[in-house]
Protein backbone atom coordinates (compact mmCIF):
# COMPACT_ATOMS: atom_id res chain seq x y z
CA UNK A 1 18.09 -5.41 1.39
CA UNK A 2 19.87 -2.89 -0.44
CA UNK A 3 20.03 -2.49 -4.15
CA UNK A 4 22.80 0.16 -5.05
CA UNK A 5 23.35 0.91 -8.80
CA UNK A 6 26.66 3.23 -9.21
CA UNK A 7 26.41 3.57 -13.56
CA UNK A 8 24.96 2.15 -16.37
CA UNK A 9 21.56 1.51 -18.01
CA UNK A 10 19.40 1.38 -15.03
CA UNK A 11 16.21 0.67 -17.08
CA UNK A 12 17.70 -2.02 -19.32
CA UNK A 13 18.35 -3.65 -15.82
CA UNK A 14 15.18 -2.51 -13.63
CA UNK A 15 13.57 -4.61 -16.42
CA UNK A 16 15.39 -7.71 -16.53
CA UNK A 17 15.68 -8.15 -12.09
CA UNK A 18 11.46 -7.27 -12.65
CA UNK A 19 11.30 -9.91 -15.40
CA UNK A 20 12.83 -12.31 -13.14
CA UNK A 21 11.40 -11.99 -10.26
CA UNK A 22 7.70 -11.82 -12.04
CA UNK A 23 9.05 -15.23 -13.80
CA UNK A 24 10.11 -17.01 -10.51
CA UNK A 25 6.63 -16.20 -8.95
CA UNK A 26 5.12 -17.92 -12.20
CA UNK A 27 1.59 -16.09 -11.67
CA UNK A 28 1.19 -17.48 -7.95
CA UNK A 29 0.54 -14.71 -5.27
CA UNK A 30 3.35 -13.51 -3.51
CA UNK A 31 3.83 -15.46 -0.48
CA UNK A 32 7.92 -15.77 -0.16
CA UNK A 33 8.62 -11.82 0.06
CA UNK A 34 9.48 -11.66 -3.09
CA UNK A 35 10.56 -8.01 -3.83
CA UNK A 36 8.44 -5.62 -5.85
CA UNK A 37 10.22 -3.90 -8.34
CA UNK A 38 9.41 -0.86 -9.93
CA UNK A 39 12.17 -0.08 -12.67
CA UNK A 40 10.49 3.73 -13.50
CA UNK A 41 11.76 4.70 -9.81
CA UNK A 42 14.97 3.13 -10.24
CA UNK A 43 17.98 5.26 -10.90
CA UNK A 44 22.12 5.31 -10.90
CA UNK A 45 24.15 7.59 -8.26
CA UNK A 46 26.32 8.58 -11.57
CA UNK A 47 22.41 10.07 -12.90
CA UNK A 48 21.49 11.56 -9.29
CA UNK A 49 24.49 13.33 -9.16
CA UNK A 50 25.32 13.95 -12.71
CA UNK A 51 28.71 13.26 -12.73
CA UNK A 52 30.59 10.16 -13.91
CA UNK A 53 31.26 7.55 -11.42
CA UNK A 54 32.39 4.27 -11.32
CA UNK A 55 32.33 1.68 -8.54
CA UNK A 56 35.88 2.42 -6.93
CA UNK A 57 34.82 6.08 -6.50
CA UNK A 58 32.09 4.96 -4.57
CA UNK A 59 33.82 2.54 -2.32
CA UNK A 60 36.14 5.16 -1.66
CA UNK A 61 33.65 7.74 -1.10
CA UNK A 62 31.88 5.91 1.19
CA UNK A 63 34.97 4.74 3.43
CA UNK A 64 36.12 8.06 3.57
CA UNK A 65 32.54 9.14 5.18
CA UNK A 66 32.49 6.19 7.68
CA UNK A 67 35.76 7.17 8.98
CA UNK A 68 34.86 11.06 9.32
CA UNK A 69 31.99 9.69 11.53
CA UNK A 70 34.48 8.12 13.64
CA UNK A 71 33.78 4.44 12.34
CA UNK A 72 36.28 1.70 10.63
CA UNK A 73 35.39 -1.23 8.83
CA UNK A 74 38.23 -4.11 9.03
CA UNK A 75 37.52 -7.97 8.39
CA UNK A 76 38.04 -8.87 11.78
CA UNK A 77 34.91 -6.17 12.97
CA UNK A 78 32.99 -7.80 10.05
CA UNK A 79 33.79 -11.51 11.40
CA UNK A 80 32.40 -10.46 14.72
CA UNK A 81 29.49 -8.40 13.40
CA UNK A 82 28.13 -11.59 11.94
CA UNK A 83 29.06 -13.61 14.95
CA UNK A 84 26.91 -11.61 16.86
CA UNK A 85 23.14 -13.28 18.28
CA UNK A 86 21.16 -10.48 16.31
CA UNK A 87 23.06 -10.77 13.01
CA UNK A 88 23.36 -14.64 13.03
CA UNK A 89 18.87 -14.47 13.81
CA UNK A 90 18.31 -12.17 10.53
CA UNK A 91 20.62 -14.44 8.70
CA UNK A 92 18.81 -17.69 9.52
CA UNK A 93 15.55 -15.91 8.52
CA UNK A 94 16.53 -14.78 5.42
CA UNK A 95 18.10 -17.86 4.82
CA UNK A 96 14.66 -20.01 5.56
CA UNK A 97 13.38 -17.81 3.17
CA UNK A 98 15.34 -18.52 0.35
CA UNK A 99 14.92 -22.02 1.17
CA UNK A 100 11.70 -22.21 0.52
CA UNK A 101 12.09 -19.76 -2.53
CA UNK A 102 14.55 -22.37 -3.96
CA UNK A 103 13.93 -26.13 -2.24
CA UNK A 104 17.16 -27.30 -4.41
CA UNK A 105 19.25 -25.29 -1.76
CA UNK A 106 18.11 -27.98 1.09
């Protein structure tokens, strides 16, 4: 899993996912993978790089850099990505495992 943060108050919101995810565990041990978060290490691009960003920029940014490496991204590549044996395993997985995070999803 990847948690990206482009701008804003990264603490403010390191807090609350922490907060949430300590409140769905309820004080039990972590046996669902549920993520750790540590909102001191957490950060914005827009702070890393020190410039003002917004979420566009990125998007842009990074399809520009996928196509100077040769690679295109196009909804019919994406529909056959997740076709694929490998994708469609990971999926089920993580899908079991929100399952039993959240039984009202059964």
């Amino acid at each position: 899993m990847l948690y990206l943060s482009v701008t804003g108050n990264q603490g403010f919101r390191g807090e609350m996912v922490k907060r949430f995810y300590d409140k769905g565990l309820g004080g039990e041990p972590n046996d669902l993978d549920v993520p750790e978060v540590w909102p001191e290490t957490m950060t914005t691009l827009e702070d890393l790089y020190r410039t003002p960003m917004t979420t566009a920029d990125v998007r842009q940014k990074m399809t520009q850099t996928l196509q100077t490496a040769g690679m295109r991204a196009s909804s019919a590549k994406i529909e056959t990505f997740m076709a694929e044996a490998n994708y469609q395993a990971q999926f089920d997985k993580e899908y079991a495992k929100m399952q039993k995070r959240q039984p009202t999803l059964n």
